[in-house]
C-alpha atoms as a PDB file:
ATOM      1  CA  UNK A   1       0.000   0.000   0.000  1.00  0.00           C
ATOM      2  CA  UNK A   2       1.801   3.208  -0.885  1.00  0.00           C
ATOM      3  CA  UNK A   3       1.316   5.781   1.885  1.00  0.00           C
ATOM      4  CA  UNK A   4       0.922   9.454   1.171  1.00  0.00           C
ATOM      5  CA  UNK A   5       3.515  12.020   2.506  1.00  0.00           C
ATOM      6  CA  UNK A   6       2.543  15.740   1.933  1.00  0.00           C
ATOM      7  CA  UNK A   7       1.104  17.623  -0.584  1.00  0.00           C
ATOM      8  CA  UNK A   8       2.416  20.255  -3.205  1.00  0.00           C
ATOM      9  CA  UNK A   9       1.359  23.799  -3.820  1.00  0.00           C
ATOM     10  CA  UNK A  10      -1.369  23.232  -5.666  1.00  0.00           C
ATOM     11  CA  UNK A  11      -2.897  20.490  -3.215  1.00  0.00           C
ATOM     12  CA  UNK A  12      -1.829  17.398  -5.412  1.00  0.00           C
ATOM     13  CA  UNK A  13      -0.987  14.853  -2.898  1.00  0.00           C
ATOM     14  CA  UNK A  14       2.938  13.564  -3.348  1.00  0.00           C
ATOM     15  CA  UNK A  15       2.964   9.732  -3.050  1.00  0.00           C
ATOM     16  CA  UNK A  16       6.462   8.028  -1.488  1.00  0.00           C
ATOM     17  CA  UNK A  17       7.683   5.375  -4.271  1.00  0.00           C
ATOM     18  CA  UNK A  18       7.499   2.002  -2.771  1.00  0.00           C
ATOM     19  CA  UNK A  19      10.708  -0.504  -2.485  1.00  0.00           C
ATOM     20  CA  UNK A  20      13.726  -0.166  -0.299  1.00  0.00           C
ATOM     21  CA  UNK A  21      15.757   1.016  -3.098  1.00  0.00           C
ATOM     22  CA  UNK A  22      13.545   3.866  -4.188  1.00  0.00           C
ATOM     23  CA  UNK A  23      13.014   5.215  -0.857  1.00  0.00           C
ATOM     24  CA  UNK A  24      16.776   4.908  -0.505  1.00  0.00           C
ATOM     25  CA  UNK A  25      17.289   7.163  -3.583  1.00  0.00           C
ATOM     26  CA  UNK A  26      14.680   9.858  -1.865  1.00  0.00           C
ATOM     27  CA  UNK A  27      16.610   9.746   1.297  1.00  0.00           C
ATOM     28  CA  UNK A  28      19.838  10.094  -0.383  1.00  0.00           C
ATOM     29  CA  UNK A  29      18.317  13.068  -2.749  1.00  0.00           C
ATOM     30  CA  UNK A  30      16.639  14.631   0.759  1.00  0.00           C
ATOM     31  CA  UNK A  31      20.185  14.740   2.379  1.00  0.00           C
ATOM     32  CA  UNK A  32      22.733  15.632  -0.072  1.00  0.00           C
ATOM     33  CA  UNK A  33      23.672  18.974   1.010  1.00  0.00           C
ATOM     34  CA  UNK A  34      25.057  17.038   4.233  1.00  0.00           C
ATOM     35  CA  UNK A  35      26.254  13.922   2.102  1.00  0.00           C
ATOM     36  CA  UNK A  36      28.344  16.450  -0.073  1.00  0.00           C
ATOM     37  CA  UNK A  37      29.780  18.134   3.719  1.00  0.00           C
ATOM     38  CA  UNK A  38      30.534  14.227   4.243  1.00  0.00           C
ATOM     39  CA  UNK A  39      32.856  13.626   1.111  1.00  0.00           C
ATOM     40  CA  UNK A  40      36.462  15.091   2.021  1.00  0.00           C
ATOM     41  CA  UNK A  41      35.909  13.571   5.405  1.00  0.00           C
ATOM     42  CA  UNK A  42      35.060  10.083   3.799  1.00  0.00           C
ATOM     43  CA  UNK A  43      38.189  10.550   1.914  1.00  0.00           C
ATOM     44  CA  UNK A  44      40.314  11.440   4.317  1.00  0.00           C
ATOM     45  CA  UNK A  45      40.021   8.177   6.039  1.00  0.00           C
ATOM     46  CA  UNK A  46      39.588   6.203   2.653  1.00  0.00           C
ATOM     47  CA  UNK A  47      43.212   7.349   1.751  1.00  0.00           C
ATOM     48  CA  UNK A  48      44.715   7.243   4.974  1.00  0.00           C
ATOM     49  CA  UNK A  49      42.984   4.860   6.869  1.00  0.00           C
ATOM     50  CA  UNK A  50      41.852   2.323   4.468  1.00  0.00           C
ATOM     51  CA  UNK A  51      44.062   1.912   1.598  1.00  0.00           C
ATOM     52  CA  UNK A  52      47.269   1.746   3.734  1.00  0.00           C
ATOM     53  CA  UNK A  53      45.948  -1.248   5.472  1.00  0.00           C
ATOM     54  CA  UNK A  54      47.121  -4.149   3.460  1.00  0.00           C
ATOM     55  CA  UNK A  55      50.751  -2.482   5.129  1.00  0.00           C
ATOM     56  CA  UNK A  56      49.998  -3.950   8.528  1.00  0.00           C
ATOM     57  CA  UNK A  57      51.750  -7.478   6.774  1.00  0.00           C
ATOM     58  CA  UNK A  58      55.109  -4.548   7.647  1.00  0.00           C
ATOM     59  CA  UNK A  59      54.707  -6.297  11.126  1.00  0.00           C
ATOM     60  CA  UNK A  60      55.144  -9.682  10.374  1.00  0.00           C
ATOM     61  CA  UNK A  61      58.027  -9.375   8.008  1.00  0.00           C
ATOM     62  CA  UNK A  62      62.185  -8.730   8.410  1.00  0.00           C
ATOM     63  CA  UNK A  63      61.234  -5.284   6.065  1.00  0.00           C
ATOM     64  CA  UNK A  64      63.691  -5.092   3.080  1.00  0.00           C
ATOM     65  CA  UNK A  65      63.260  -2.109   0.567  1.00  0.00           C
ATOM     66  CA  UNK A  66      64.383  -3.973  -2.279  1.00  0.00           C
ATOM     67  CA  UNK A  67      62.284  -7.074  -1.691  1.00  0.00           C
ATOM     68  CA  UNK A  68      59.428  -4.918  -1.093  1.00  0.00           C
ATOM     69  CA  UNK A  69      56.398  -5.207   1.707  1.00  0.00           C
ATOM     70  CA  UNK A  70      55.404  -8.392   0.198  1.00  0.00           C
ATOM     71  CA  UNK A  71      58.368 -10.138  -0.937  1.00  0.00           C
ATOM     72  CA  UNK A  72      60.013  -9.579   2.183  1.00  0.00           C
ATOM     73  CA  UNK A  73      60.763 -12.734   4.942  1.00  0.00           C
ATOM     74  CA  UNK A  74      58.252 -13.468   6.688  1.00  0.00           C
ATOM     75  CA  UNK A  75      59.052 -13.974  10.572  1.00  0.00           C
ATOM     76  CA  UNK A  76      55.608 -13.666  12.509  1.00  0.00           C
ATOM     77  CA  UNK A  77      55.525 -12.033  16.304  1.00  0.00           C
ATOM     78  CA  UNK A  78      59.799 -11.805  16.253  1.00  0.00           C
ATOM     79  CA  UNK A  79      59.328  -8.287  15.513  1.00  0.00           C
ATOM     80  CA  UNK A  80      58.011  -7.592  19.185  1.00  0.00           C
ATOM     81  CA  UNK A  81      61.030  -9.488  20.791  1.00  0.00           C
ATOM     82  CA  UNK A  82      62.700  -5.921  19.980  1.00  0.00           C
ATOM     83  CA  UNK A  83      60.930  -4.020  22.814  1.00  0.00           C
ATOM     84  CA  UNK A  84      60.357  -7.072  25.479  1.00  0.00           C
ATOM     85  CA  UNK A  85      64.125  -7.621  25.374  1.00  0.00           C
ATOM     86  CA  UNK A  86      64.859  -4.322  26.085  1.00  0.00           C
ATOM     87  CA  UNK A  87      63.374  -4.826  29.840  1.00  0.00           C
ATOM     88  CA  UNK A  88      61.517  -0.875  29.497  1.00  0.00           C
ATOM     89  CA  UNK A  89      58.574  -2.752  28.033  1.00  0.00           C
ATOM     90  CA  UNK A  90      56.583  -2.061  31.808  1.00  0.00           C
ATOM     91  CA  UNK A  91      57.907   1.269  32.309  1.00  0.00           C
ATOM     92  CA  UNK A  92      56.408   2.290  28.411  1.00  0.00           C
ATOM     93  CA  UNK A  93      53.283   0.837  28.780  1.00  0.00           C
ATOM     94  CA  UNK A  94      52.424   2.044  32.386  1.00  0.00           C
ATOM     95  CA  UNK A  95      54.077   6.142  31.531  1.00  0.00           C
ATOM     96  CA  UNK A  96      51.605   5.981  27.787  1.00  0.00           C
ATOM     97  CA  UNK A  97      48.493   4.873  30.083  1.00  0.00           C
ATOM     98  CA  UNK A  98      49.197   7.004  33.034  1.00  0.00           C
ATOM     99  CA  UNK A  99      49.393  10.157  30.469  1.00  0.00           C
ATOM    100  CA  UNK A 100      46.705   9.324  28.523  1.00  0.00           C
ATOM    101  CA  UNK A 101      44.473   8.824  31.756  1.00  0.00           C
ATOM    102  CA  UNK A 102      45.868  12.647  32.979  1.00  0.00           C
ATOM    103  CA  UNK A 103      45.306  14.231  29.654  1.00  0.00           C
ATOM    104  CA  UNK A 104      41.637  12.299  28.985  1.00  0.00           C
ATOM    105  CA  UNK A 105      40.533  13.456  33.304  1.00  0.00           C
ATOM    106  CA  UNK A 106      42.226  17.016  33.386  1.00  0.00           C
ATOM    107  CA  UNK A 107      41.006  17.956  29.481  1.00  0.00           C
ATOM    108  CA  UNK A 108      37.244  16.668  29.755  1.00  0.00           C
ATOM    109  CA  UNK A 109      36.909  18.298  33.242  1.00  0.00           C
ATOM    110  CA  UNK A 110      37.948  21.923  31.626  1.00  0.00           C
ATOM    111  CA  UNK A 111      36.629  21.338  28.734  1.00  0.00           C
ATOM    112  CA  UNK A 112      33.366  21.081  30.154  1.00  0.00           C
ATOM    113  CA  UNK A 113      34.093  23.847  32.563  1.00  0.00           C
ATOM    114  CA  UNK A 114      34.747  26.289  29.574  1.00  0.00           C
ATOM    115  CA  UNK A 115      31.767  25.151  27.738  1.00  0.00           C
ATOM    116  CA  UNK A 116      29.186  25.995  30.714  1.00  0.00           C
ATOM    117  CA  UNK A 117      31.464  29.068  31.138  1.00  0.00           C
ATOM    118  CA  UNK A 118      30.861  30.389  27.582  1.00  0.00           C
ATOM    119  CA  UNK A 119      26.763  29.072  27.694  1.00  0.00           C
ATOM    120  CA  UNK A 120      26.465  31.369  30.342  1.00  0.00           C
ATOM    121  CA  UNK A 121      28.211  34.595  28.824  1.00  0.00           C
ATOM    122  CA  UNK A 122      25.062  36.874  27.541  1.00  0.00           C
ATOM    123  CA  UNK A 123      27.108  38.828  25.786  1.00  0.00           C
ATOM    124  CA  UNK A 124      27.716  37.137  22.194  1.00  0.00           C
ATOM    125  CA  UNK A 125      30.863  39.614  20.938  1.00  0.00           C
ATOM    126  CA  UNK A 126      32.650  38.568  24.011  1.00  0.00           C
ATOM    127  CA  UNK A 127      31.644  35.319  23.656  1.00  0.00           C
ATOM    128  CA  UNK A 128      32.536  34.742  20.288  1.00  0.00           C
ATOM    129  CA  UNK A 129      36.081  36.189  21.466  1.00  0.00           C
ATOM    130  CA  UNK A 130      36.562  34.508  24.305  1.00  0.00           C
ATOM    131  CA  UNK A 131      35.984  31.572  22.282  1.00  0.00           C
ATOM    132  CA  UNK A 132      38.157  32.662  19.737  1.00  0.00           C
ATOM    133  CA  UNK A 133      41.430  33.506  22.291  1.00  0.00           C
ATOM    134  CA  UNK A 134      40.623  29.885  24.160  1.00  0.00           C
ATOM    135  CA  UNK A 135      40.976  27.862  20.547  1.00  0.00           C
ATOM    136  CA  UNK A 136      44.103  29.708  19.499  1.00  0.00           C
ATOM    137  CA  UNK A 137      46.938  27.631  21.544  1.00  0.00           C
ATOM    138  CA  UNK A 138      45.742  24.721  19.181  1.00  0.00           C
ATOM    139  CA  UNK A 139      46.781  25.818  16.411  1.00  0.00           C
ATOM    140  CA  UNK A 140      50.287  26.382  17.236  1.00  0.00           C
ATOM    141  CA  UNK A 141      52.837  24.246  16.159  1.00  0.00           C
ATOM    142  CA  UNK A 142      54.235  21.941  18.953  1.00  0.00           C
ATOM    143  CA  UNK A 143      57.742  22.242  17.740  1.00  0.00           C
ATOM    144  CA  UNK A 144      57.114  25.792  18.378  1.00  0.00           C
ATOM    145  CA  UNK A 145      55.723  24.963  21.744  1.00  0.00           C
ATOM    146  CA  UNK A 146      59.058  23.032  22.344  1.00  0.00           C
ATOM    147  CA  UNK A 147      60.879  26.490  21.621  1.00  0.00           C
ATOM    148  CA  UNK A 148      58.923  27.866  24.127  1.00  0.00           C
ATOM    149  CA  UNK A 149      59.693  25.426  26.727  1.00  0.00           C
ATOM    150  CA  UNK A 150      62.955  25.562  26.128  1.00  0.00           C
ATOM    151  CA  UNK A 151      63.007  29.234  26.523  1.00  0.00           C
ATOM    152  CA  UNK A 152      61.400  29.197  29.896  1.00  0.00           C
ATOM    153  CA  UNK A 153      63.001  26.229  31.049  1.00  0.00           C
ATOM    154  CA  UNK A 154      66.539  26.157  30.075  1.00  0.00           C
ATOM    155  CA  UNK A 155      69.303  26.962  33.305  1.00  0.00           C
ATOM    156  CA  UNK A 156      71.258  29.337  31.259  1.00  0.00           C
ATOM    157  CA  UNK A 157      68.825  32.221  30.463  1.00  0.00           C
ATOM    158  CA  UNK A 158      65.404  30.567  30.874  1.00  0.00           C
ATOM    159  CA  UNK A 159      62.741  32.482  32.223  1.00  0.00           C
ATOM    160  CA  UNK A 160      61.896  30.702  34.967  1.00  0.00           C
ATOM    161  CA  UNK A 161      65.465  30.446  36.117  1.00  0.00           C
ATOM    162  CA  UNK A 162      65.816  34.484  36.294  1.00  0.00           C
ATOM    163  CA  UNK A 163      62.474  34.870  38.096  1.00  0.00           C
ATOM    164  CA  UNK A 164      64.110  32.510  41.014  1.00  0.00           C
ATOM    165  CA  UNK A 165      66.858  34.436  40.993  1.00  0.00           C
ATOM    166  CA  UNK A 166      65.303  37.715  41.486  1.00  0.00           C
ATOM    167  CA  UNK A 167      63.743  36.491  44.082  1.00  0.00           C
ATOM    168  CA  UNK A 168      67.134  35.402  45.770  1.00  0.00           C
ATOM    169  CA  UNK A 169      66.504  32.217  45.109  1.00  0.00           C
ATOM    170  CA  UNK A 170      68.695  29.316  43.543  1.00  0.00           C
ATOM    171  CA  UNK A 171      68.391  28.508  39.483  1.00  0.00           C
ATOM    172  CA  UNK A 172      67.572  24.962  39.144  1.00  0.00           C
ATOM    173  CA  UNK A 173      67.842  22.981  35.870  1.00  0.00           C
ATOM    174  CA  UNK A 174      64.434  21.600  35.050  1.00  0.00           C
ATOM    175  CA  UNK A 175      65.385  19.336  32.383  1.00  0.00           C
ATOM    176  CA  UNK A 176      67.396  17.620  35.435  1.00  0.00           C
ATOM    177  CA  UNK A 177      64.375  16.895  37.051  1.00  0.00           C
ATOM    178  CA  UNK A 178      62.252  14.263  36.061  1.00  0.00           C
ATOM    179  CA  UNK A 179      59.603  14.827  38.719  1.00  0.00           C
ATOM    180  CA  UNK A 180      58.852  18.156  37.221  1.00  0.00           C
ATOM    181  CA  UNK A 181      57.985  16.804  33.654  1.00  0.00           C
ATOM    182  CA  UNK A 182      54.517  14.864  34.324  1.00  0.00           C
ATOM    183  CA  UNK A 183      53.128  17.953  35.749  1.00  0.00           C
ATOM    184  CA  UNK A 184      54.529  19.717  32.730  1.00  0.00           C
ATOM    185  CA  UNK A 185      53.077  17.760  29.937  1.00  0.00           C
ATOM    186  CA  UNK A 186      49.759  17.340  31.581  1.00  0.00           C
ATOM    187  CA  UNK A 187      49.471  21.522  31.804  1.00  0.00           C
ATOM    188  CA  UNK A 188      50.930  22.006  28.457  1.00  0.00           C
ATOM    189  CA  UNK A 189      48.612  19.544  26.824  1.00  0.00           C
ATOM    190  CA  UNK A 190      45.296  21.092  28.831  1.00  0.00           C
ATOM    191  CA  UNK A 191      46.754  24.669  27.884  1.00  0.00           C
ATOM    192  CA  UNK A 192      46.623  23.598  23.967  1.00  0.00           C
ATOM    193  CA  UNK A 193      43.889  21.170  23.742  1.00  0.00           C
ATOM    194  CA  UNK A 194      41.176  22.636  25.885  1.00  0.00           C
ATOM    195  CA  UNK A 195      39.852  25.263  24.461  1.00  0.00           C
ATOM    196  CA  UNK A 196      39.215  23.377  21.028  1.00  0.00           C
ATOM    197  CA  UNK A 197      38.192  20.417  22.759  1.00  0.00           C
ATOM    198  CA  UNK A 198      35.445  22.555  24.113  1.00  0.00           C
ATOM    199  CA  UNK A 199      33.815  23.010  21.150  1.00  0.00           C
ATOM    200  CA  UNK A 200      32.069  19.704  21.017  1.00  0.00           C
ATOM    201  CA  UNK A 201      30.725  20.223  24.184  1.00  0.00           C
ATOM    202  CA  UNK A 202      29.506  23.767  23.741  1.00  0.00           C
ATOM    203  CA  UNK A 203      27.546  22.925  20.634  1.00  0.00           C
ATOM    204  CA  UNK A 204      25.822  20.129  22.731  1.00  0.00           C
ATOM    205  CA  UNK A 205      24.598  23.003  25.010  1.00  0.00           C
ATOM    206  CA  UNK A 206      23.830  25.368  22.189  1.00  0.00           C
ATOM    207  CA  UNK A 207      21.422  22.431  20.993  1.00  0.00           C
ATOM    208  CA  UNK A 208      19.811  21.780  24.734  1.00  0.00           C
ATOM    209  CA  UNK A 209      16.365  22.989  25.394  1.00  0.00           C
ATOM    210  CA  UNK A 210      16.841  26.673  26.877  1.00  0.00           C
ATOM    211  CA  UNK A 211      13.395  26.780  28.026  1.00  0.00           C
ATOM    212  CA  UNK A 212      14.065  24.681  31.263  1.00  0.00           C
ATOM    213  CA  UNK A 213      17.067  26.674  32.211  1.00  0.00           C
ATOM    214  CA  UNK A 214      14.591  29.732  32.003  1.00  0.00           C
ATOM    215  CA  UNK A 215      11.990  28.058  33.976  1.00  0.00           C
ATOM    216  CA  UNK A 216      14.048  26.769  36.735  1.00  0.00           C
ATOM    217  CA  UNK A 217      15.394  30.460  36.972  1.00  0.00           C
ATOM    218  CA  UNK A 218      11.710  31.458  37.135  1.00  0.00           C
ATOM    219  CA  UNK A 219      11.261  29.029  39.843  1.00  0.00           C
ATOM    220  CA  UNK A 220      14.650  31.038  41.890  1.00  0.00           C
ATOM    221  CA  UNK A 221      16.844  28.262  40.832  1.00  0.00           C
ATOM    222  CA  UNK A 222      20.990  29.287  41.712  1.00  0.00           C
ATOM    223  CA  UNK A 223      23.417  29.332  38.538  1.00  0.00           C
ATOM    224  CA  UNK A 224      24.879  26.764  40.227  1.00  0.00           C
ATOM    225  CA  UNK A 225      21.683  24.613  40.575  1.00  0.00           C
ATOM    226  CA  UNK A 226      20.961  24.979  37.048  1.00  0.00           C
ATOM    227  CA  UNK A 227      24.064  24.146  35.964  1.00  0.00           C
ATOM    228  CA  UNK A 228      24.104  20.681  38.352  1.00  0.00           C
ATOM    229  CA  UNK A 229      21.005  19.310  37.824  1.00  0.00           C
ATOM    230  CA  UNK A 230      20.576  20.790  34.313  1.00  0.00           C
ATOM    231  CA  UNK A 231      23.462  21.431  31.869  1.00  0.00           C
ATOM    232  CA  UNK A 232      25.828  18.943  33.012  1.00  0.00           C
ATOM    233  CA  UNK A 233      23.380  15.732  32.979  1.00  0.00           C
ATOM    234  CA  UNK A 234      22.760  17.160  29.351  1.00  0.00           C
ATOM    235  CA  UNK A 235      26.471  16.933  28.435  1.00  0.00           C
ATOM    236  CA  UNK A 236      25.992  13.368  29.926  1.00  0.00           C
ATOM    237  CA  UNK A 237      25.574  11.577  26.682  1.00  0.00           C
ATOM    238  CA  UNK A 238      28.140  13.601  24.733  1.00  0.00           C
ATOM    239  CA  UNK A 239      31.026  12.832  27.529  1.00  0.00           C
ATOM    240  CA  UNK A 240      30.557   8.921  27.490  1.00  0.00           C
ATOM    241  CA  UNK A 241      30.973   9.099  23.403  1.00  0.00           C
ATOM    242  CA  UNK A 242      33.936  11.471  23.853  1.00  0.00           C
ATOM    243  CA  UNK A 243      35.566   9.000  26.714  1.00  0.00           C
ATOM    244  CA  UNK A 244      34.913   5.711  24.512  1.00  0.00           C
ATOM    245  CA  UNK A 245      36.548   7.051  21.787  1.00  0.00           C
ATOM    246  CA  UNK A 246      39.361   8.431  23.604  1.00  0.00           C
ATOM    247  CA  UNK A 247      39.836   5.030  25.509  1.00  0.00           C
ATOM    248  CA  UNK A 248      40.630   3.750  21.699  1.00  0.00           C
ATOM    249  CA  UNK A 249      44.108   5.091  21.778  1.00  0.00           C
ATOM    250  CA  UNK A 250      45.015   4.695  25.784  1.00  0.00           C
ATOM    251  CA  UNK A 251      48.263   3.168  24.201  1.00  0.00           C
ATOM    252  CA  UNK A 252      49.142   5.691  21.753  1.00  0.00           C
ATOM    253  CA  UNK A 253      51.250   8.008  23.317  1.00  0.00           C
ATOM    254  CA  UNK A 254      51.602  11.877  22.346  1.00  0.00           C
ATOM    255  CA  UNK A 255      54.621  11.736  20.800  1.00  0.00           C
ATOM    256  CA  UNK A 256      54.611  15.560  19.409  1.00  0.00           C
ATOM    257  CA  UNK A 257      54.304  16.844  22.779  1.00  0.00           C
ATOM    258  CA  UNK A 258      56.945  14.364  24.591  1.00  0.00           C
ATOM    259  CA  UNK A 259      59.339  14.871  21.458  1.00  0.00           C
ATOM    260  CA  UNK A 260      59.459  18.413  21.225  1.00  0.00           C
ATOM    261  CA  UNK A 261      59.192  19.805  24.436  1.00  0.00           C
ATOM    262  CA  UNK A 262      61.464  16.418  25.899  1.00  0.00           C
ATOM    263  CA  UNK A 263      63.899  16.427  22.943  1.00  0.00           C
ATOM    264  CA  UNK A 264      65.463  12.976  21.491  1.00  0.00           C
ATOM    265  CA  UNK A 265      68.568  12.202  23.846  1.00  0.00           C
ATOM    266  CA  UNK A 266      67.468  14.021  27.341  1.00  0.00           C
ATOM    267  CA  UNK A 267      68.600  10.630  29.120  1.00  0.00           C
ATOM    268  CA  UNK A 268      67.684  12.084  32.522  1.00  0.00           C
ATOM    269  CA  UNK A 269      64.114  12.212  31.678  1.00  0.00           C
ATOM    270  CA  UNK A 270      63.243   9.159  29.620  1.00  0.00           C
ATOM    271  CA  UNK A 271      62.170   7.203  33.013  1.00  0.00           C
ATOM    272  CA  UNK A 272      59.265   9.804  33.490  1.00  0.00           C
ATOM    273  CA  UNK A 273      58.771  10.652  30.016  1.00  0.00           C
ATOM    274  CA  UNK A 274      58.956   7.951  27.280  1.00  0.00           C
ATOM    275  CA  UNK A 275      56.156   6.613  25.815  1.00  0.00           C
ATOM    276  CA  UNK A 276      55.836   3.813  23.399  1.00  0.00           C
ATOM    277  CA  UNK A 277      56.023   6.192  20.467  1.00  0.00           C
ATOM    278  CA  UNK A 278      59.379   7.981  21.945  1.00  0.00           C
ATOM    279  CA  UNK A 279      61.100   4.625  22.276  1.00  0.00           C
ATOM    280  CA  UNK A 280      60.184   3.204  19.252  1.00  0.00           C
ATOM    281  CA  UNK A 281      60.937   6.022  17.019  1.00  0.00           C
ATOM    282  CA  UNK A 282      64.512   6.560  18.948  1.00  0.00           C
ATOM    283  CA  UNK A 283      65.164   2.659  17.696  1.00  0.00           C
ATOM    284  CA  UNK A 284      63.694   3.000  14.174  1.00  0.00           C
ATOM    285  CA  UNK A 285      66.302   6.459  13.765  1.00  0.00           C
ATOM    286  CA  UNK A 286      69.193   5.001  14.760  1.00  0.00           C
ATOM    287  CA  UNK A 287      68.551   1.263  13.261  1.00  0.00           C
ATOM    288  CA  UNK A 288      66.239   1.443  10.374  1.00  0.00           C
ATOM    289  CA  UNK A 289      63.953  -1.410  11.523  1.00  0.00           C
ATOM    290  CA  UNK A 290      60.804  -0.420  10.225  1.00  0.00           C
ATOM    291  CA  UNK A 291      59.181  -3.552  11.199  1.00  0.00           C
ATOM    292  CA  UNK A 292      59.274  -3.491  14.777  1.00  0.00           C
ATOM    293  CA  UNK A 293      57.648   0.237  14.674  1.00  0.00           C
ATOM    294  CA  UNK A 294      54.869  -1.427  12.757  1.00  0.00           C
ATOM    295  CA  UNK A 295      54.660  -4.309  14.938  1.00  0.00           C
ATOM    296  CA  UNK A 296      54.026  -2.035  18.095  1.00  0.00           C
ATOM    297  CA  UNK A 297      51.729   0.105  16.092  1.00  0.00           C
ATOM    298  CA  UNK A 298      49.616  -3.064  15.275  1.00  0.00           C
ATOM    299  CA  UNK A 299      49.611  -4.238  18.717  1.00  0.00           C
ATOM    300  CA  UNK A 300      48.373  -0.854  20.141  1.00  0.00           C
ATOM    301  CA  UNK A 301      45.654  -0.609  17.796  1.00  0.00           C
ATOM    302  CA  UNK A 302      44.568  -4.391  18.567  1.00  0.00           C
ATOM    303  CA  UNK A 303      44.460  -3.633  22.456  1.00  0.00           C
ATOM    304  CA  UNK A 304      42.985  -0.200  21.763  1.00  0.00           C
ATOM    305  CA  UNK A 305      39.936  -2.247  19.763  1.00  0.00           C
ATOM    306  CA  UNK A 306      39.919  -4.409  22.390  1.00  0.00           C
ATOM    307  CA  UNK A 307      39.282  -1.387  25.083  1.00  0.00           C
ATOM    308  CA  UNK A 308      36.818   0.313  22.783  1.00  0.00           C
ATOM    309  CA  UNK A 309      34.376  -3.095  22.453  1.00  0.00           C
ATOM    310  CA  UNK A 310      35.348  -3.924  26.741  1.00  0.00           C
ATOM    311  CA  UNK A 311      34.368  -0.312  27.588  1.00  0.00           C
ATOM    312  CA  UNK A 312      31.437   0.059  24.967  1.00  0.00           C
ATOM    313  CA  UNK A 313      30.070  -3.488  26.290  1.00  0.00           C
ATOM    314  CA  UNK A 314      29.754  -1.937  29.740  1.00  0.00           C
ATOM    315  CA  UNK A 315      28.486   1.328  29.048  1.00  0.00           C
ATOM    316  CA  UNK A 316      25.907  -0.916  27.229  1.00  0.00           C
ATOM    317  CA  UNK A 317      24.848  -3.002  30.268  1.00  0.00           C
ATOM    318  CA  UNK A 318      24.359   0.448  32.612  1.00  0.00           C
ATOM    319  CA  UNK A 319      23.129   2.998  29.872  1.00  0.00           C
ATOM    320  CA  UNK A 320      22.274   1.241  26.651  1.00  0.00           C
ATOM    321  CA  UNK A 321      20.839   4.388  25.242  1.00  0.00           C
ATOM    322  CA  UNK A 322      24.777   6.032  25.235  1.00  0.00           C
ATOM    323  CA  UNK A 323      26.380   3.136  23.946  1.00  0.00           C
ATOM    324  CA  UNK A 324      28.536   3.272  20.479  1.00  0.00           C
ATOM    325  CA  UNK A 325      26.943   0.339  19.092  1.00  0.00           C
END
């Protein structure tokens, strides 16, 4: 029975063809203004994601540029023996989760704190700007960042050193002083990553129902009420999709930030600052072995599937409406 939808202009009734395929076309001809947003994004991953995939055979081979990815040895899990040898494989693992579990607490925390912040600024030019100055740090370069660092850190002329001593105070030299460095990272990341990270969670605000906010401040409702029993169980859906995706790469370290604001040969430091991605790329610089970085790689991204389906799977059992799948 074919059902009718609307009618036109001139009060013909419009009549939705019947078959799966035909009402396929009408939903693909209904959306294609957001289909055509879709395309460089569906790209993107096509050409960097997809195609290079038939590479991951890299991790099971003794690599040999002349042979090729395919017509190299074959030599299974040997690859890994590289890093479990070296004895650091517990002290990599436990610094890339510990970081990633600082930088996925302290920037969802602020990142919700400047969203509410910026819902609750009336005045949209200095919202807008605010928003504007809070995004910028993203966009700079990390290697840039690392000059920075460097400039406030360093015991000859660093910044930091001359304010201690102005203050009668000793210089110290911070990259001596591996205790300082976690504390570092996890305030350099925040200071680059929350303000754009925000932005997901602002729009998710921008979208909530404004009307009950109003009401409850009808009814003498606090800002602080309204924003406990109101805004944040709103972001509540948004923060569990932003967590399980995050929880994907637990093992993938940052290596731009530890690289450039560490450096390559700070020995001191490596005990409270190598990751997996540190390690690995000082071993695949100094002896070529491309196969062990892509054996790591493939393990990480096994273990972070793994995570993503454990995590999801949970989520599922205690709200099944906020689950991924």
């Amino acid at each position: 029975m074919i059902k009718a939808t609307n009618k036109n202009s001139a009060g013909q009734i419009k009549f939705l063809p019947k078959g799966k395929f035909s009402s396929w076309k009408v939903s693909m001809r209904k959306d294609r203004a957001f289909l055509i947003m879709c395309i460089p994004t569906i790209l993107y991953f096509l050409i960097f994601a997809y195609l290079p995939m038939p590479g991951i055979y890299v991790a099971f081979t003794n690599f040999n540029y002349a042979k090729g990815i395919f017509g190299s040895s074959f030599v299974g899990l040997d690859n890994l023996k590289f890093i479990t040898m070296s004895g650091k494989l517990g002290l990599l693992i436990r610094n890339t989760v510990l970081y990633n579990l600082a930088f996925l607490i302290t920037s969802n925390v602020v990142q919700i704190a400047i969203a509410i912040l910026l819902n609750e600024i009336r005045s949209k030019k200095f919202r807008k700007f605010s928003q504007s100055f809070l995004i910028l740090p993203n966009f700079i370069s990390y290697v840039l960042v690392g000059l920075f660092s460097f400039a406030i850190f360093n015991s000859t002329n660093g910044i930091f050193g001359e304010i201690l001593t102005r203050f009668g105070k000793e210089n110290v030299s911070v990259y001596s002083m591996p205790s300082a460095w976690p504390l570092i990272l996890v305030l350099v990341n925040l200071w680059k990553g929350a303000g754009y990270g925000s932005i997901v969670y602002f729009a998710a605000l921008t979208g909530m129902d404004h009307e009950i906010l109003e009401a409850a401040q009808v009814d003498g409702a606090s800002t602080i009420q309204r924003i406990r029993y109101i805004t944040l169980p709103s972001l509540k859906p948004t923060v569990i999709i932003l967590v399980l995706l995050s929880i994907g790469g637990i093992l993938h370290g940052n290596f731009d930030l530890t690289y450039n604001l560490v450096g390559k040969s700070n020995v001191i430091l490596q005990n409270s600052t190598d990751v997996l991605e540190t390690y690995i790329f000082r071993a695949m610089t100094s002896n070529f072995q491309f196969s062990t970085a892509a054996a790591v790689s493939f393990v990480q991204s096994v273990f972070g599937f793994i995570l993503v389906l454990t995590t999801n799977a949970i989520v599922k059992k205690i709200e099944p409406d906020y689950a991924l799948f």
